[in-house]
C-alpha atoms as a PDB file:
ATOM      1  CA  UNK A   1      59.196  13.121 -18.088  1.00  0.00           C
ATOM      2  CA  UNK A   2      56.350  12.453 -20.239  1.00  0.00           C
ATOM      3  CA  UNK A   3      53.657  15.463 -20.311  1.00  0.00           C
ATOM      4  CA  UNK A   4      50.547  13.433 -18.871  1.00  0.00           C
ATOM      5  CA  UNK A   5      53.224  12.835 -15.676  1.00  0.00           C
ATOM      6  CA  UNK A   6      54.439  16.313 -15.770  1.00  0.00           C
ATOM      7  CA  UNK A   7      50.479  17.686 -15.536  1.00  0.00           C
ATOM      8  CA  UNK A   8      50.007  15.032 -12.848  1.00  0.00           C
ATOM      9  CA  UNK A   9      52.088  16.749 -10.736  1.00  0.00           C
ATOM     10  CA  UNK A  10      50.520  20.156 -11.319  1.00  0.00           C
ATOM     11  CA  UNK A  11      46.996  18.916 -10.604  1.00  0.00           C
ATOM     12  CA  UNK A  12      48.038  16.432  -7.703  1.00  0.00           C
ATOM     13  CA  UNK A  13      49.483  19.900  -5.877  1.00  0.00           C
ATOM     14  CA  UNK A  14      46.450  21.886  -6.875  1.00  0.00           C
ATOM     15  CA  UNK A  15      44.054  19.474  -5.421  1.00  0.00           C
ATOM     16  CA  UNK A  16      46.113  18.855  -2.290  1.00  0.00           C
ATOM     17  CA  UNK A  17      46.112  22.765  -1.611  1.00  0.00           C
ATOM     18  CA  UNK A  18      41.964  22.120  -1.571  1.00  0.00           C
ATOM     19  CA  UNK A  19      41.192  20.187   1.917  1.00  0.00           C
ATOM     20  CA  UNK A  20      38.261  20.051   2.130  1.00  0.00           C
ATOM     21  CA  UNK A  21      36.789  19.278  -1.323  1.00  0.00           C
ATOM     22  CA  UNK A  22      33.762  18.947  -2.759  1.00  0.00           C
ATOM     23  CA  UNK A  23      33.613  17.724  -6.188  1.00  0.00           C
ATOM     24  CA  UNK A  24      30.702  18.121  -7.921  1.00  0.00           C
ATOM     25  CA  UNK A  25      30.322  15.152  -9.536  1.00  0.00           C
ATOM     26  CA  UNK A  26      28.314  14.124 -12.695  1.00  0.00           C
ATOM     27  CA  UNK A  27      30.154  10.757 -13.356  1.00  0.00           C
ATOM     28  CA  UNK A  28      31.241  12.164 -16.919  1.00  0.00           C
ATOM     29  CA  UNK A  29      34.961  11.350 -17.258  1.00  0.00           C
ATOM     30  CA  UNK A  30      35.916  14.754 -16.654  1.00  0.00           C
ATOM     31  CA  UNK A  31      34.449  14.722 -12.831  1.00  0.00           C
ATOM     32  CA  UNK A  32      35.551  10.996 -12.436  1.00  0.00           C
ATOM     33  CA  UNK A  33      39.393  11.731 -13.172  1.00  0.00           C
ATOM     34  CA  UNK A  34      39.058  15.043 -10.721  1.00  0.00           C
ATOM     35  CA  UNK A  35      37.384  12.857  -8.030  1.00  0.00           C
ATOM     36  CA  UNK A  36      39.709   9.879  -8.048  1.00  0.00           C
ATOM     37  CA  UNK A  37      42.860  12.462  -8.386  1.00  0.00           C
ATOM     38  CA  UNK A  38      41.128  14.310  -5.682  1.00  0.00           C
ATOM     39  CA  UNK A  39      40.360  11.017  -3.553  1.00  0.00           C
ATOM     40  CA  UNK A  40      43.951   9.732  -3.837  1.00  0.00           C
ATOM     41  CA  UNK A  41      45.479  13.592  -2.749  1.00  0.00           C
ATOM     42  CA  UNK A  42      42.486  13.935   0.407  1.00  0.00           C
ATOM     43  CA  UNK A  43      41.143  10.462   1.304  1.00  0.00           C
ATOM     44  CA  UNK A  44      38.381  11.699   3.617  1.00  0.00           C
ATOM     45  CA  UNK A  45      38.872  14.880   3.257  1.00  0.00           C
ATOM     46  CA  UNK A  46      36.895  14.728  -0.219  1.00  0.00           C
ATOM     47  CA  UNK A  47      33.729  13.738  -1.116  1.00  0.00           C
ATOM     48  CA  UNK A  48      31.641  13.751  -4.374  1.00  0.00           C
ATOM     49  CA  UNK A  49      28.111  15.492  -4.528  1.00  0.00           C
ATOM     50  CA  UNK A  50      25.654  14.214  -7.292  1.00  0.00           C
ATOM     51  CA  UNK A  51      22.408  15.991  -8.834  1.00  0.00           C
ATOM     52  CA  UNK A  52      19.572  13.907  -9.479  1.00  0.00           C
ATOM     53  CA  UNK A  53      17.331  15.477 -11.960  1.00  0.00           C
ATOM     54  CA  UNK A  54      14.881  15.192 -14.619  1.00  0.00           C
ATOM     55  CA  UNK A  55      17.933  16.150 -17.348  1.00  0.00           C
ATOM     56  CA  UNK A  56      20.199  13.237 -16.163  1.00  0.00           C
ATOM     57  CA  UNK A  57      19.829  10.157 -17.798  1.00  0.00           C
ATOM     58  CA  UNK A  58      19.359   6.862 -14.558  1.00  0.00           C
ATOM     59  CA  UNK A  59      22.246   5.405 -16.353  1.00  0.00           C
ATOM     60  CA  UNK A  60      24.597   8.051 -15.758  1.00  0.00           C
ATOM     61  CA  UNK A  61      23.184   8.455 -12.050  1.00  0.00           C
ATOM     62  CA  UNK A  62      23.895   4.631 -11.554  1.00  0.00           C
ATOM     63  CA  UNK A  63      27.322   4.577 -13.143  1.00  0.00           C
ATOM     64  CA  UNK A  64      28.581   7.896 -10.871  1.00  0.00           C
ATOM     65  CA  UNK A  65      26.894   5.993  -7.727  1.00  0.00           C
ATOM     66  CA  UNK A  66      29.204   2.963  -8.709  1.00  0.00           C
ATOM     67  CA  UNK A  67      32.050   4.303  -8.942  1.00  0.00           C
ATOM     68  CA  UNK A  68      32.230   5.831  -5.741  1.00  0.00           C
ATOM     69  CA  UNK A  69      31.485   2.699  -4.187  1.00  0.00           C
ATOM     70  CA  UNK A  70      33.728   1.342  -6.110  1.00  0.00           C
ATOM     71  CA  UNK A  71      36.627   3.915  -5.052  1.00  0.00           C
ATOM     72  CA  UNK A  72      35.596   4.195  -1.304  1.00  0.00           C
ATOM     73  CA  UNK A  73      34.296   7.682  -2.211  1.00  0.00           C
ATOM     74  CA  UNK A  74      31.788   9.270   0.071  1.00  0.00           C
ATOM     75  CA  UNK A  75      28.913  10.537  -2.202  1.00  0.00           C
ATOM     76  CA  UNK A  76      25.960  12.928  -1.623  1.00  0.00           C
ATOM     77  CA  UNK A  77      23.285  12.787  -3.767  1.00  0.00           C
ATOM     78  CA  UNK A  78      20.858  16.006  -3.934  1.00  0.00           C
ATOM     79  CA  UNK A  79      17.432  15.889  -5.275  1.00  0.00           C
ATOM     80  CA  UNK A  80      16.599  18.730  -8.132  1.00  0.00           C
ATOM     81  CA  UNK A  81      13.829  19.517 -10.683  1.00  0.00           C
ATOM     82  CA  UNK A  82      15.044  22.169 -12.654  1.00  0.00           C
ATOM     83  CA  UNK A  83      11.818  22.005 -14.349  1.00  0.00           C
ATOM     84  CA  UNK A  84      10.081  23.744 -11.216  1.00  0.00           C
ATOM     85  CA  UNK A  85      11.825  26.656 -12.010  1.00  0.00           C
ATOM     86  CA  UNK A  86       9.877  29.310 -14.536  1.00  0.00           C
ATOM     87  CA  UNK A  87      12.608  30.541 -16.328  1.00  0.00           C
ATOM     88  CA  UNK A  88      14.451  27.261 -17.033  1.00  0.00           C
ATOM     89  CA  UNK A  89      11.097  24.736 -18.204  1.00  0.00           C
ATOM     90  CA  UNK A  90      10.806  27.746 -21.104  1.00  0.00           C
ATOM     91  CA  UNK A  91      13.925  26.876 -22.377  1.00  0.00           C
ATOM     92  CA  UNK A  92      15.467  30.077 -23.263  1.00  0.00           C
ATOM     93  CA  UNK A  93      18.963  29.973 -25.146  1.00  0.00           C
ATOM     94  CA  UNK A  94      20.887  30.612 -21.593  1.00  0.00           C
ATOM     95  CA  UNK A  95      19.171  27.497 -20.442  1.00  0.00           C
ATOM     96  CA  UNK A  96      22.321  26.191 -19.344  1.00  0.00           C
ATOM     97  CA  UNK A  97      22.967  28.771 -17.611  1.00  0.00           C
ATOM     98  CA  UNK A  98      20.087  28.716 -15.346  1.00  0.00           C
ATOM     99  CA  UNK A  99      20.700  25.225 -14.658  1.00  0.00           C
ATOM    100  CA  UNK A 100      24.118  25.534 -13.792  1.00  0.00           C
ATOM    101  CA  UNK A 101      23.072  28.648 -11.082  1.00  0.00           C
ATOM    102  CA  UNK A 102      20.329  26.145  -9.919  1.00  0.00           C
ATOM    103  CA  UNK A 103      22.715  23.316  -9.343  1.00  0.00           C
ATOM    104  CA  UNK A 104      25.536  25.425  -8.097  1.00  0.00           C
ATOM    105  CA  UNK A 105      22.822  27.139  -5.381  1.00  0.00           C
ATOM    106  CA  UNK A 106      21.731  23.542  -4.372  1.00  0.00           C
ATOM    107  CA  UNK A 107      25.753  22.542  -3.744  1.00  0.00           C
ATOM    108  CA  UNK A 108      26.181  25.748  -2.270  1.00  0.00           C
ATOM    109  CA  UNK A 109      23.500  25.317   0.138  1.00  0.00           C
ATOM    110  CA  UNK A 110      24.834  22.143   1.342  1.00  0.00           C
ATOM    111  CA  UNK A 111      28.014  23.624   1.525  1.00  0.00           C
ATOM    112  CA  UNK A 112      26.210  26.144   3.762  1.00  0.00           C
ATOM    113  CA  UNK A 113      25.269  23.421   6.372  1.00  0.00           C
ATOM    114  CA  UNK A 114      28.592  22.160   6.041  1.00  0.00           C
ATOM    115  CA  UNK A 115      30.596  24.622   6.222  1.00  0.00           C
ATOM    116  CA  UNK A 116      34.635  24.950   5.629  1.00  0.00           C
ATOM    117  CA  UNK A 117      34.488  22.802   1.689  1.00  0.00           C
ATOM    118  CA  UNK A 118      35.882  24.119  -1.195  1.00  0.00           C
ATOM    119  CA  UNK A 119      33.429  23.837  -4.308  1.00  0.00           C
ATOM    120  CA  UNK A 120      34.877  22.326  -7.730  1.00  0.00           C
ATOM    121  CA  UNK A 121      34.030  21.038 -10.973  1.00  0.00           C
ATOM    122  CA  UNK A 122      35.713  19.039 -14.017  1.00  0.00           C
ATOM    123  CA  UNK A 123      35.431  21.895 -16.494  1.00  0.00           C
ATOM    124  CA  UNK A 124      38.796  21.516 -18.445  1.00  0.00           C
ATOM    125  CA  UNK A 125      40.433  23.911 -20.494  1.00  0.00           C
ATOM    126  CA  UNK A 126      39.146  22.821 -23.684  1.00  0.00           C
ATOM    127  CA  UNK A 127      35.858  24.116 -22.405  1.00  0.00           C
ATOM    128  CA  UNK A 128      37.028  27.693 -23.230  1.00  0.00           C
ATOM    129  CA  UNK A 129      37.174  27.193 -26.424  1.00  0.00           C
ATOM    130  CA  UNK A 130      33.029  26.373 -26.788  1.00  0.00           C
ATOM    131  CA  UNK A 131      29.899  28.235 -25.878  1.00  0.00           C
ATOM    132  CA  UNK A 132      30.021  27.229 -22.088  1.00  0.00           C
ATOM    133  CA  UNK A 133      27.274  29.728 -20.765  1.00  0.00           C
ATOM    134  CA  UNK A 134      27.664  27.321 -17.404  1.00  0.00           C
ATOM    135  CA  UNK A 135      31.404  28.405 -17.091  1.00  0.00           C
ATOM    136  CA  UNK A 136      30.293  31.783 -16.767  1.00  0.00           C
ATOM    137  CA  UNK A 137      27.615  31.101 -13.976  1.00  0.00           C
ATOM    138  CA  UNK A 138      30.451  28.696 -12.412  1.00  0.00           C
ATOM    139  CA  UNK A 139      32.692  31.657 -11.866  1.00  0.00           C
ATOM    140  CA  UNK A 140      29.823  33.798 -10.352  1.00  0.00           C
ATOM    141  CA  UNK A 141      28.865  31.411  -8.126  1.00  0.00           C
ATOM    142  CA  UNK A 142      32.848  30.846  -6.900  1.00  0.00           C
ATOM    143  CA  UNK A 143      33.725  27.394  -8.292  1.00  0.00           C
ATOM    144  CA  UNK A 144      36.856  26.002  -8.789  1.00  0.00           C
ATOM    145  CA  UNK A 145      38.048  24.166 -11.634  1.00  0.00           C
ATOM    146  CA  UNK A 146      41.366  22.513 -10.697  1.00  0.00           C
ATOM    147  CA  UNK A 147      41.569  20.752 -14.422  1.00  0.00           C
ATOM    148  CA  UNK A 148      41.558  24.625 -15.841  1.00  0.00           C
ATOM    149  CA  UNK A 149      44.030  26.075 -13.473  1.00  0.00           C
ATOM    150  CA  UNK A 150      46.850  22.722 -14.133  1.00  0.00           C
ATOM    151  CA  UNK A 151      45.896  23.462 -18.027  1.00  0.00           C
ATOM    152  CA  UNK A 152      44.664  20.069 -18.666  1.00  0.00           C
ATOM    153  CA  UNK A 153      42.466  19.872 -21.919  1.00  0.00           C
ATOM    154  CA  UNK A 154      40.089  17.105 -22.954  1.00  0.00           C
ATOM    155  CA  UNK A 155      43.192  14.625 -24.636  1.00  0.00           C
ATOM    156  CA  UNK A 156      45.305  15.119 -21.449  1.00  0.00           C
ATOM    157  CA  UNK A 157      42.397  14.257 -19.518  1.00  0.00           C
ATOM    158  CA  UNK A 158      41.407  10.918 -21.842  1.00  0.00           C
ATOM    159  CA  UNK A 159      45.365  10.399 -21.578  1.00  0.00           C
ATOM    160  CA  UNK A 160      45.733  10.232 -17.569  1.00  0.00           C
ATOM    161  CA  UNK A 161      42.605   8.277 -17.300  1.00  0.00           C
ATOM    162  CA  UNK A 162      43.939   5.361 -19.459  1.00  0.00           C
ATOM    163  CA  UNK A 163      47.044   5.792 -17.877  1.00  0.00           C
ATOM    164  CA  UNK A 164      45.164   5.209 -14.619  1.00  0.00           C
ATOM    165  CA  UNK A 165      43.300   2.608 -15.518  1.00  0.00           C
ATOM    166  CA  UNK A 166      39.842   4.594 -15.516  1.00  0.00           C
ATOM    167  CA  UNK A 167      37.078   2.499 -17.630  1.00  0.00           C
ATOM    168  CA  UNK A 168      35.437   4.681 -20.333  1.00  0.00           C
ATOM    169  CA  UNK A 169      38.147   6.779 -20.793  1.00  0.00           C
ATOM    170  CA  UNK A 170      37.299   7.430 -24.181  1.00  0.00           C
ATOM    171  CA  UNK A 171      33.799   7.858 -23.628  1.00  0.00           C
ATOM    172  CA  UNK A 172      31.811  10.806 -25.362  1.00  0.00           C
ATOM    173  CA  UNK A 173      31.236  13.293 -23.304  1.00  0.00           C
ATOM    174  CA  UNK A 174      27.793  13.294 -21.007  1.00  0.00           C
ATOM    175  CA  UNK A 175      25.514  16.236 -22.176  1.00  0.00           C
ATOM    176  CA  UNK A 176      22.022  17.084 -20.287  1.00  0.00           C
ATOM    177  CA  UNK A 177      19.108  15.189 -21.586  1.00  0.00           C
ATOM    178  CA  UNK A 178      17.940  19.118 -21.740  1.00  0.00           C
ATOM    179  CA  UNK A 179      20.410  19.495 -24.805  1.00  0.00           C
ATOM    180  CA  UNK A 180      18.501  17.524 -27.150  1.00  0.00           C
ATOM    181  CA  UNK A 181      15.024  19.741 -27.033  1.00  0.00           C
ATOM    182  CA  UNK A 182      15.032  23.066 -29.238  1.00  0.00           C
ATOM    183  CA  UNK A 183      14.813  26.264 -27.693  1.00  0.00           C
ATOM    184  CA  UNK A 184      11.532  27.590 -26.547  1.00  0.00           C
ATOM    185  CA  UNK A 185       9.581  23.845 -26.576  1.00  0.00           C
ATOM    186  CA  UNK A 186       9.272  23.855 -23.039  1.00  0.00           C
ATOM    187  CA  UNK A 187      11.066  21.109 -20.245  1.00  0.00           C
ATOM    188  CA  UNK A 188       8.840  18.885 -18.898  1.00  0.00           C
ATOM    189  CA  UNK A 189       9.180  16.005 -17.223  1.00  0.00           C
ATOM    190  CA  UNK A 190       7.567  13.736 -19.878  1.00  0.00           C
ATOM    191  CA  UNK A 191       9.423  15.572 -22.927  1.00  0.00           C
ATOM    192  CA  UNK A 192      12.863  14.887 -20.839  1.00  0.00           C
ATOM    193  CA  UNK A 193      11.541  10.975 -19.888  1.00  0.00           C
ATOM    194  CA  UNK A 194      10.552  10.262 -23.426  1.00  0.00           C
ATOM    195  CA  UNK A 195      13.996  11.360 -24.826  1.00  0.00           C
ATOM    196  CA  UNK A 196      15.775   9.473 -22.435  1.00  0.00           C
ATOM    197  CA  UNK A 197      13.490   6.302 -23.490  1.00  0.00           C
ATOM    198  CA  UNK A 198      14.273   6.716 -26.896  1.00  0.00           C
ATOM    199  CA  UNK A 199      17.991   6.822 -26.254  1.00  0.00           C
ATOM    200  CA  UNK A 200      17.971   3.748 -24.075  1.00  0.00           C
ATOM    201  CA  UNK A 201      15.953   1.538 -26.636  1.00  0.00           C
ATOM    202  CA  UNK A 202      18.692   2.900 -29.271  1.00  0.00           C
ATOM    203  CA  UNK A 203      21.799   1.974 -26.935  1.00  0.00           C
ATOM    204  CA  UNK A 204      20.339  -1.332 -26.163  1.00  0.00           C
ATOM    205  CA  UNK A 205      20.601  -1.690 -30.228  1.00  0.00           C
ATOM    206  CA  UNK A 206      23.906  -1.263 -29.699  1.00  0.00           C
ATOM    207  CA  UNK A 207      24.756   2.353 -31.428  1.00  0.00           C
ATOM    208  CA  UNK A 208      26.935   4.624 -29.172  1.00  0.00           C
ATOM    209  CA  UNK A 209      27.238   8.413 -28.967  1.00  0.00           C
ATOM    210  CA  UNK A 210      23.777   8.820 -29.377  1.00  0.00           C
ATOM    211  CA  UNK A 211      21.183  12.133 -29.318  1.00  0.00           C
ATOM    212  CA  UNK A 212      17.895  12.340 -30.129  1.00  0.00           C
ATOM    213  CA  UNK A 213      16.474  15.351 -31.213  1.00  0.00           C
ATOM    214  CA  UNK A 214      13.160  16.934 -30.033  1.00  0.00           C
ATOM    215  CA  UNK A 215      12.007  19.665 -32.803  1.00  0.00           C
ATOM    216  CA  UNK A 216       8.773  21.091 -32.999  1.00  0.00           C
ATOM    217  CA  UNK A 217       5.427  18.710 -33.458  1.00  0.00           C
ATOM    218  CA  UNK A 218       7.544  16.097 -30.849  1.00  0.00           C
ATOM    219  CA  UNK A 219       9.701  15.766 -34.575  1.00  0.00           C
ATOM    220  CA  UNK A 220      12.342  13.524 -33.815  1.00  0.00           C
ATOM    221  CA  UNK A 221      15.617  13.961 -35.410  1.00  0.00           C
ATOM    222  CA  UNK A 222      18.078  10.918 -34.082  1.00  0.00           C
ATOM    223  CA  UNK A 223      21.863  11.358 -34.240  1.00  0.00           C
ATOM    224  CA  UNK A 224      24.368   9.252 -33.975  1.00  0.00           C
ATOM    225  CA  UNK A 225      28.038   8.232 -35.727  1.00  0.00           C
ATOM    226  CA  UNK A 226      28.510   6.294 -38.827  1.00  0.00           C
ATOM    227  CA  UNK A 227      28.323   3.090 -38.048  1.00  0.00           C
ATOM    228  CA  UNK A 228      25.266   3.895 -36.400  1.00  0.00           C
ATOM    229  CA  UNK A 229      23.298   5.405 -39.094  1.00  0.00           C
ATOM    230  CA  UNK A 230      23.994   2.238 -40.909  1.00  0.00           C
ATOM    231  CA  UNK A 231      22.021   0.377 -37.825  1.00  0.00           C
ATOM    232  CA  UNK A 232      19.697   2.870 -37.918  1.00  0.00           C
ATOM    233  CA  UNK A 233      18.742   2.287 -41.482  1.00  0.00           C
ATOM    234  CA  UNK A 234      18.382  -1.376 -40.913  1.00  0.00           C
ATOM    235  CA  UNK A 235      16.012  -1.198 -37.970  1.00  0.00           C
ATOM    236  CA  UNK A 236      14.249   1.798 -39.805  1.00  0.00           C
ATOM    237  CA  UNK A 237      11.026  -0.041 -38.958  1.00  0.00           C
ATOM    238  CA  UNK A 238      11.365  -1.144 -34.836  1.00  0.00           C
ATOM    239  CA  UNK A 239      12.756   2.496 -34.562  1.00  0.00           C
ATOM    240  CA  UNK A 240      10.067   3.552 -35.876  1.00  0.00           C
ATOM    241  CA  UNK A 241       7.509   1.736 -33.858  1.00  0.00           C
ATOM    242  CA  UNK A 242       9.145   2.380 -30.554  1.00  0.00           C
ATOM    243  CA  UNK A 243       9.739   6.406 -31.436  1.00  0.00           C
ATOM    244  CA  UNK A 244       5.988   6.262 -32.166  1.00  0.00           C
ATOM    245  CA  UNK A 245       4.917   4.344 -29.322  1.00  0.00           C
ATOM    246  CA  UNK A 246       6.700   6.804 -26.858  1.00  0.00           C
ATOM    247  CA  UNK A 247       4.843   9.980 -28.852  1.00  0.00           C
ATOM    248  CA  UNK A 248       7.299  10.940 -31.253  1.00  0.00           C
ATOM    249  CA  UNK A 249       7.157  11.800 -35.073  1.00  0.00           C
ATOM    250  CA  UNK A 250      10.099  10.194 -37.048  1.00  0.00           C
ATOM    251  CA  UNK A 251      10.257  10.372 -40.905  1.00  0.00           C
ATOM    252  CA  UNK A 252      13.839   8.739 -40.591  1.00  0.00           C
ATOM    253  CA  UNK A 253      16.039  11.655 -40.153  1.00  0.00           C
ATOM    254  CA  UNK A 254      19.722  10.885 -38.914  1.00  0.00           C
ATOM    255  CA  UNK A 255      21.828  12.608 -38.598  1.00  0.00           C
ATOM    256  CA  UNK A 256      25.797  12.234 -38.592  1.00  0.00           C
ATOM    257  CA  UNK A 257      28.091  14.911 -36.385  1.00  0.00           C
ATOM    258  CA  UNK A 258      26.545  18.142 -37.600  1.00  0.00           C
ATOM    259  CA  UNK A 259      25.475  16.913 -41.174  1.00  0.00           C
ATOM    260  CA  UNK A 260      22.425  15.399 -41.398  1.00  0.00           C
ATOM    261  CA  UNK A 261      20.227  13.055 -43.991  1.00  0.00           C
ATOM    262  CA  UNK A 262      17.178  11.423 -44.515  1.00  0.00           C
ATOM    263  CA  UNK A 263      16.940   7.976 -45.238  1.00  0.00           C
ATOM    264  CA  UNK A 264      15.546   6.566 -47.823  1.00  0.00           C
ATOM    265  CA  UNK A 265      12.078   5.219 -47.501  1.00  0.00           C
END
């Protein structure tokens, strides 16, 4: 038996054992191979909830809303603003963190008017290898993490969604628009909007797997892969216009994976 049928068979028993299930679902392809493993094990016994927040990009919240339509998957969608919260909008290094206790309280209280679900994420075990500060707020707050406990890392994962048929299954990971702001620059709603602007006017360029970076001064650094940067350099000047246009400063840094350069002017 090949290992991506082998772990099947672990997780499929794990998530049967869970009735009823909540997943809490971000539409990354972690949380969409737990919910459609989950939805074949529990039918209506599952559903999906979704956070709608400043740090989530509309495109991800439209892709996670269609495929649960798309699955017959009941989905709840609850309304936060992490930004409302003092200790979160000043952006401390254990940002995520915070955000992970406020979304976990706002499932939980659902959960609370609802009562009987069991609570669980798509944190896989390649997370514990990597500064997840929202694993450890996870586990106070009583989460499950099915992926974890059948020891399914991040290339089983991409492996059993192509082998289910599961668009995007070697899509980059999703990653809080909060993420892309240095610490201490505070979250607000109009930092957060104008990042996500700036990403969408680069996507619709065509470059994937991209960030851009909010640094001091609104400083925009923008990352992206190779082939990108090569994009990047020849649309130096309707990047540049568009960056400025939504407020930021961009002297045509780009950055590749964790190297960066400048281009030339």
């Amino acid at each position: 038996m090949r290992r991506g049928e082998t772990v099947a068979v672990d997780i499929q028993e794990i998530l049967c054992a869970c009735r009823p299930l909540v997943v809490m679902f971000s539409g990354g392809l972690d949380s969409v191979l737990l919910a459609d493993l989950a939805h074949e094990c529990l039918r209506d016994d599952m559903l999906c909830i979704t956070i709608d927040s400043p740090v989530v990009k509309r495109c991800e919240l439209e892709e996670a809303a269609k495929f649960c339509a798309g699955r017959g998957i009941r989905q709840v969608v609850l309304l936060l603003d992490e930004t409302l919260d003092a200790c979160f909008a000043a952006n401390p290094p254990e940002r995520c963190y915070i955000c992970r206790r406020l979304r976990d309280r706002a499932v939980l209280e659902w959960v609370s008017e609802n009562p009987g679900f069991i609570v669980a994420d798509g944190m896989n075990k390649s997370d514990l290898d990597d500064y997840r500060p929202g694993m450890k707020a996870a586990h106070e707050d009583g989460i499950r993490h099915p992926l974890i406990e059948a020891g399914m890392d991040k290339d089983s994962i991409r492996e059993m969604a192509r082998s289910r048929g599961i668009s995007g299954w070697d899509r980059e990971s999703t990653v809080g628009l909060c993420s892309r702001v240095l610490y201490g620059l505070p979250l607000t709603h109009e930092r957060l909007q104008r990042i996500e602007e700036a990403e969408t006017f680069l996507q619709d360029m065509g470059l994937k797997d991209i960030r851009v970076r909010c640094f001091p001064g609104e400083r925009a650094v923008i990352e992206t892969n190779a082939a990108g940067v090569v994009t990047v350099k020849h649309q130096r000047v309707a990047i540049a216009e568009k960056l400025q246009a939504l407020g930021f400063i961009w002297a045509g840094d780009v950055g590749v994976k964790k190297g960066r350069t400048k281009l030339p002017t």
